[in-house]
N, C-alpha and C. Protein backbone atom coordinates (compact mmCIF):
# COMPACT_ATOMS: atom_id res chain seq x y z
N UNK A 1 2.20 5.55 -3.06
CA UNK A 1 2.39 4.58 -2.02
C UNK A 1 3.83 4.72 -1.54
N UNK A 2 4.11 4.83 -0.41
CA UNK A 2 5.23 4.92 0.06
C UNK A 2 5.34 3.94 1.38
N UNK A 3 6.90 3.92 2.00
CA UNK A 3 7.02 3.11 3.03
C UNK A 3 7.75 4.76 4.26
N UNK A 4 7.22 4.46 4.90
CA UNK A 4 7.65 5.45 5.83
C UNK A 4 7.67 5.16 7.60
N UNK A 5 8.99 5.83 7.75
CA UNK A 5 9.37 5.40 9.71
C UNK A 5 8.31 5.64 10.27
N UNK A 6 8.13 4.91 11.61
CA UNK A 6 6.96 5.13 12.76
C UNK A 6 7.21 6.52 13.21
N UNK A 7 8.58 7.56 12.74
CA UNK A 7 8.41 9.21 13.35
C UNK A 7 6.95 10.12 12.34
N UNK A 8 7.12 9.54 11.36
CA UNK A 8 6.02 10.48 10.92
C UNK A 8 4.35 10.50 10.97
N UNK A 9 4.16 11.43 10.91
CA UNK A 9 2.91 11.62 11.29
C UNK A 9 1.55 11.80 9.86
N UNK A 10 0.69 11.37 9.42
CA UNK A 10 -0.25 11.33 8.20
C UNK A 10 -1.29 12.04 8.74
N UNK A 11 -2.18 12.17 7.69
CA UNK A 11 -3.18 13.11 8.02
C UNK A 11 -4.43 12.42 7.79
N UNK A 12 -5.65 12.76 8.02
CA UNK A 12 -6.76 12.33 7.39
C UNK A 12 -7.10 12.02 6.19
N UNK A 13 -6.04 12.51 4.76
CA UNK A 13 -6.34 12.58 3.90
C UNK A 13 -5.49 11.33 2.65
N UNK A 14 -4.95 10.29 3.74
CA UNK A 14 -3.78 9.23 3.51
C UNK A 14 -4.55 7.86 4.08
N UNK A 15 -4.17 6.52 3.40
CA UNK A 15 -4.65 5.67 4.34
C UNK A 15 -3.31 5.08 4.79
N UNK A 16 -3.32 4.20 5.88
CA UNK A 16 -2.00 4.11 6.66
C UNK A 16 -2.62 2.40 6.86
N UNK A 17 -1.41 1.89 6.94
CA UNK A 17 -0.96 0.10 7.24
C UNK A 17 -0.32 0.07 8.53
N UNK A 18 -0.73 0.11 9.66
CA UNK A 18 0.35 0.37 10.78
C UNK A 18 0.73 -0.64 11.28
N UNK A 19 2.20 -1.42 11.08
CA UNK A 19 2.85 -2.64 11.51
C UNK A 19 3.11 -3.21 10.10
N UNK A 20 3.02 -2.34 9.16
CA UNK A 20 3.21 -3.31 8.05
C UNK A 20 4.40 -3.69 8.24
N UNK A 21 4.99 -4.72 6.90
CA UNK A 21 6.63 -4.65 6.46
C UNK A 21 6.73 -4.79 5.32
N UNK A 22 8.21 -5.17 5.13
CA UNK A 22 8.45 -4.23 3.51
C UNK A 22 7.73 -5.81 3.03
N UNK A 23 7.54 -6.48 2.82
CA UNK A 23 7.24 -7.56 2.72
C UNK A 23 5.96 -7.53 1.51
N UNK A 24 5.17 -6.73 2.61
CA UNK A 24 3.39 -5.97 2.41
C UNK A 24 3.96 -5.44 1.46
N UNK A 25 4.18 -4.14 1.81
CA UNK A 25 4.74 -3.01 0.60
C UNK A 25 4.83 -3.59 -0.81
N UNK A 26 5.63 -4.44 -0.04
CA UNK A 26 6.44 -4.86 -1.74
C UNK A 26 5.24 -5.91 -2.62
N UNK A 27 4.86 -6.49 -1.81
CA UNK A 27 3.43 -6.97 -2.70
C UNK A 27 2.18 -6.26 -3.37
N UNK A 28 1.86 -5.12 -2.12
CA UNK A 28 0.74 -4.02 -2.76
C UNK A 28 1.50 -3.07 -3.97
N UNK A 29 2.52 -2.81 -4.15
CA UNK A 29 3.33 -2.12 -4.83
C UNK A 29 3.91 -2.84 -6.75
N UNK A 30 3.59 -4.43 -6.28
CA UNK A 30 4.07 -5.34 -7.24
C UNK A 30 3.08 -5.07 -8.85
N UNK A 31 3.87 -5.29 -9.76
CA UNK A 31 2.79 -5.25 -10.81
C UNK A 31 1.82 -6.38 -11.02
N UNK A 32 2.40 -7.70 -10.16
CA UNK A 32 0.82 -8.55 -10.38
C UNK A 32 -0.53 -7.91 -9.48
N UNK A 33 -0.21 -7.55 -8.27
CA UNK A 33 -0.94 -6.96 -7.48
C UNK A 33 -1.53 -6.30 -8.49
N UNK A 34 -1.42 -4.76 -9.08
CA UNK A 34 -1.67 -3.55 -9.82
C UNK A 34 -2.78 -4.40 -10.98
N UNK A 35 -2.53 -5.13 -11.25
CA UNK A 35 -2.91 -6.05 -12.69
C UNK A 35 -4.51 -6.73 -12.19
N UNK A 36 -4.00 -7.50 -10.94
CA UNK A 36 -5.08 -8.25 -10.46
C UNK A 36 -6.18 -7.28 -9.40
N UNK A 37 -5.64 -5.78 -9.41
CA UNK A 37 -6.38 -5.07 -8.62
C UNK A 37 -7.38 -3.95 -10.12
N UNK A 38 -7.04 -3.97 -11.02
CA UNK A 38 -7.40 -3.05 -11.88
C UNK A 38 -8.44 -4.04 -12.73
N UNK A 39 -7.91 -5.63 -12.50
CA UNK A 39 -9.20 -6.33 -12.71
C UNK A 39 -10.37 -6.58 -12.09
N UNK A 40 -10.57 -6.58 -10.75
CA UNK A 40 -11.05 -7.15 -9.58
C UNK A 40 -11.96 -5.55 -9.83
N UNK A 41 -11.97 -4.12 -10.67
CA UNK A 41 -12.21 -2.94 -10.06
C UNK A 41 -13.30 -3.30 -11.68
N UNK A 42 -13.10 -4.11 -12.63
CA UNK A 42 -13.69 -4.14 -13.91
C UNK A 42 -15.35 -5.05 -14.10
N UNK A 43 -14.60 -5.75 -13.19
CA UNK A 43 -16.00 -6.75 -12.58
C UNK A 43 -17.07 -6.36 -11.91
């Protein structure tokens, strides 16, 4: 997961957030996120 400028360009093989902010990032990136997403995948 990365945060990257509106110059670059992704490919088909990436999923993309367009307009995010670091805000987002920093929540999808967070370890409660990671925790509550690896549960949500057990159910």
């Amino acid at each position: 997961m990365g945060f990257m400028p509106p110059s670059v360009l992704c490919s088909n093989l990436v999923k993309l957030m367009p307009g995010a902010t670091l805000y987002r990032f920093g929540m999808l990136s967070s370890t409660m996120h990671m925790a509550w997403f690896g549960l949500s995948l057990d159910g």
